[in-house]
Protein backbone atom coordinates (compact mmCIF):
# COMPACT_ATOMS: atom_id res chain seq x y z
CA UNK A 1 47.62 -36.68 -94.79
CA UNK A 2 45.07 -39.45 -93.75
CA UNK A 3 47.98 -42.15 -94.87
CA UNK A 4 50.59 -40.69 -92.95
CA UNK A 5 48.29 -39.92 -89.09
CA UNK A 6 48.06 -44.40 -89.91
CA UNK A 7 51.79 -44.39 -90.86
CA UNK A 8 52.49 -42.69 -87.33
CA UNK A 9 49.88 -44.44 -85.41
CA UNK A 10 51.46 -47.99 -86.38
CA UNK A 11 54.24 -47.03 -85.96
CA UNK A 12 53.76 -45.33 -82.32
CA UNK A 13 51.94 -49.30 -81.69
CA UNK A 14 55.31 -51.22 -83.57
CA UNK A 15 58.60 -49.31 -81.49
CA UNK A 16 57.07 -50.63 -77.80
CA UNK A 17 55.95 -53.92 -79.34
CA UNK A 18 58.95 -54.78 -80.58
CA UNK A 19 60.93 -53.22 -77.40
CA UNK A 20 58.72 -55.73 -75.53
CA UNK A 21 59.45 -58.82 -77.52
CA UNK A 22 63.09 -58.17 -77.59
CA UNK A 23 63.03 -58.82 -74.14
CA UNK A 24 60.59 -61.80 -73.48
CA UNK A 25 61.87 -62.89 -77.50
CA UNK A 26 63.06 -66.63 -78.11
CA UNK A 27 62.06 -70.33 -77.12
CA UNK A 28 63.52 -69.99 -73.51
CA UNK A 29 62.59 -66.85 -71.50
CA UNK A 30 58.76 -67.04 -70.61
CA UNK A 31 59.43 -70.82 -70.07
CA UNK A 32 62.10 -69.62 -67.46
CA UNK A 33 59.95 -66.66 -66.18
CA UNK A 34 56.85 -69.38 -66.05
CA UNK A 35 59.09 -71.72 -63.90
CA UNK A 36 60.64 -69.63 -61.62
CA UNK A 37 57.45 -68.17 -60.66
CA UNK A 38 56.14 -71.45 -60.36
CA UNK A 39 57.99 -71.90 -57.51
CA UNK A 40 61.14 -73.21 -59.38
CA UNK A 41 64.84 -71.32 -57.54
CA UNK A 42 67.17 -73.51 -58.25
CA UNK A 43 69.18 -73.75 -61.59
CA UNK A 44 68.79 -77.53 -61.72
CA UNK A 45 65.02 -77.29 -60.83
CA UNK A 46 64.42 -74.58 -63.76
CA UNK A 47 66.27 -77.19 -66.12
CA UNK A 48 63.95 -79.76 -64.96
CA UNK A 49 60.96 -78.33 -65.02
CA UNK A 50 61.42 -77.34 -69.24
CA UNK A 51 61.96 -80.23 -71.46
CA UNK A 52 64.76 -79.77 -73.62
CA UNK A 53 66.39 -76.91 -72.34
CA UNK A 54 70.39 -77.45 -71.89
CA UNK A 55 72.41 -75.80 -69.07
CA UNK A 56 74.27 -73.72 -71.37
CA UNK A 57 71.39 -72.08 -72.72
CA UNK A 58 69.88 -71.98 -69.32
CA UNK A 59 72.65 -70.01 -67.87
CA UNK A 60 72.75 -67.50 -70.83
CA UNK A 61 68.83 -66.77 -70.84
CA UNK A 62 68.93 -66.68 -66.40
CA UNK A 63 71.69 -64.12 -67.34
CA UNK A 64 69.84 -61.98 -69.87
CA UNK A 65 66.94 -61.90 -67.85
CA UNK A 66 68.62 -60.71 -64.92
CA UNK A 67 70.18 -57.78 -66.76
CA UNK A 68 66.53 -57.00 -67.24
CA UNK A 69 65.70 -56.62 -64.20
CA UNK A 70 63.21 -59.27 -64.31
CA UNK A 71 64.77 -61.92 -62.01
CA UNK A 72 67.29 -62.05 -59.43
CA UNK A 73 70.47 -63.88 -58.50
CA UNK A 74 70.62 -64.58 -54.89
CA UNK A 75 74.15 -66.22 -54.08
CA UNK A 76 73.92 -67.38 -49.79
CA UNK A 77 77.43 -68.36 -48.83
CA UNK A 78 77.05 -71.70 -47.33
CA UNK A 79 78.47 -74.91 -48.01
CA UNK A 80 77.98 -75.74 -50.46
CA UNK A 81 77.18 -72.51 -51.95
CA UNK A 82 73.33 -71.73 -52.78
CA UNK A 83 71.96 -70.19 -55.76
CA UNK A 84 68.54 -69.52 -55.90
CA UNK A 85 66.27 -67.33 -58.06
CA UNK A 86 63.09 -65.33 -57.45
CA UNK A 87 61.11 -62.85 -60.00
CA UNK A 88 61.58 -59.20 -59.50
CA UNK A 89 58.79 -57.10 -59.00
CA UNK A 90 59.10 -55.80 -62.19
CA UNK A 91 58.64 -59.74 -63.84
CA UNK A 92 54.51 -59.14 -62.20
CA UNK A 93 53.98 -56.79 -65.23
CA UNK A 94 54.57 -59.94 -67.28
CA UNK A 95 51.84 -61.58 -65.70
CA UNK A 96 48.73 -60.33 -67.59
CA UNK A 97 50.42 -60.92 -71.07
CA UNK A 98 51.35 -64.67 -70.22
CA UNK A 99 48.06 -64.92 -69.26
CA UNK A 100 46.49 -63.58 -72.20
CA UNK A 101 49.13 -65.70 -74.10
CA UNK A 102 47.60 -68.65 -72.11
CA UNK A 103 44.16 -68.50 -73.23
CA UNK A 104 44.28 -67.12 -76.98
CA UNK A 105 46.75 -70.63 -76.93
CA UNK A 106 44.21 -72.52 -75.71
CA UNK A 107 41.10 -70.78 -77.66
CA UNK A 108 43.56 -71.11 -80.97
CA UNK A 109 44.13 -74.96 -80.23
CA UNK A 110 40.46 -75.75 -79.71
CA UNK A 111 39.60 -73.91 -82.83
CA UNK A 112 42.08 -76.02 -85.13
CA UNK A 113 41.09 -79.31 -83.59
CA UNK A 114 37.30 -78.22 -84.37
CA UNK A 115 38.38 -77.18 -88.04
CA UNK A 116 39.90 -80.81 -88.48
């Protein structure tokens, strides 16, 4: 019975984990979410701002993202037309992960250069 209470508990941990990283999953999408919160709006900004990113990827991942609700799209009809992009709300409950991302990257990097 013991086995299964573990079998249920990892499980109960796995389903959100892996709802989580489907969303924020791949090369691309915290760079993006990084960038734009940086202070990066504009498409050709974003691009700049992440080496080795190509526009065709850029636009899918901007487009994913927004059907997550974790950026927006903000078309102003000038001339020539504006597109800018900001983080939702909802893209601040990000924050504390790519933060804790941040440091076990750096703790991780200065233990393998100390293990060399």
């Amino acid at each position: 019975m013991a086995q299964k209470k573990m079998h249920s508990d990892c499980l109960a941990t796995l389903k959100p984990v892996r709802d989580t990283l489907d969303v924020i999953n791949g090369k691309w999408k915290l760079p993006i979410i990084i960038s734009i919160g940086a202070g990066n709006d504009r498409f050709t900004d974003i691009q700049e701002s992440i080496p080795g990113i190509t526009p065709k990827v850029l636009a899918k991942e901007l487009k994913d993202l927004e059907q997550h609700q974790l950026i927006s799209r903000t078309v102003t009809d000038d001339y020539p037309v504006k597109i800018s992009y900001t983080l939702d709300a909802y893209a601040d409950t990000l924050m504390p992960i790519i933060y804790a991302l941040k440091e076990w990257g750096l703790h991780h990097q200065k233990k393998i250069s100390q293990s060399r």
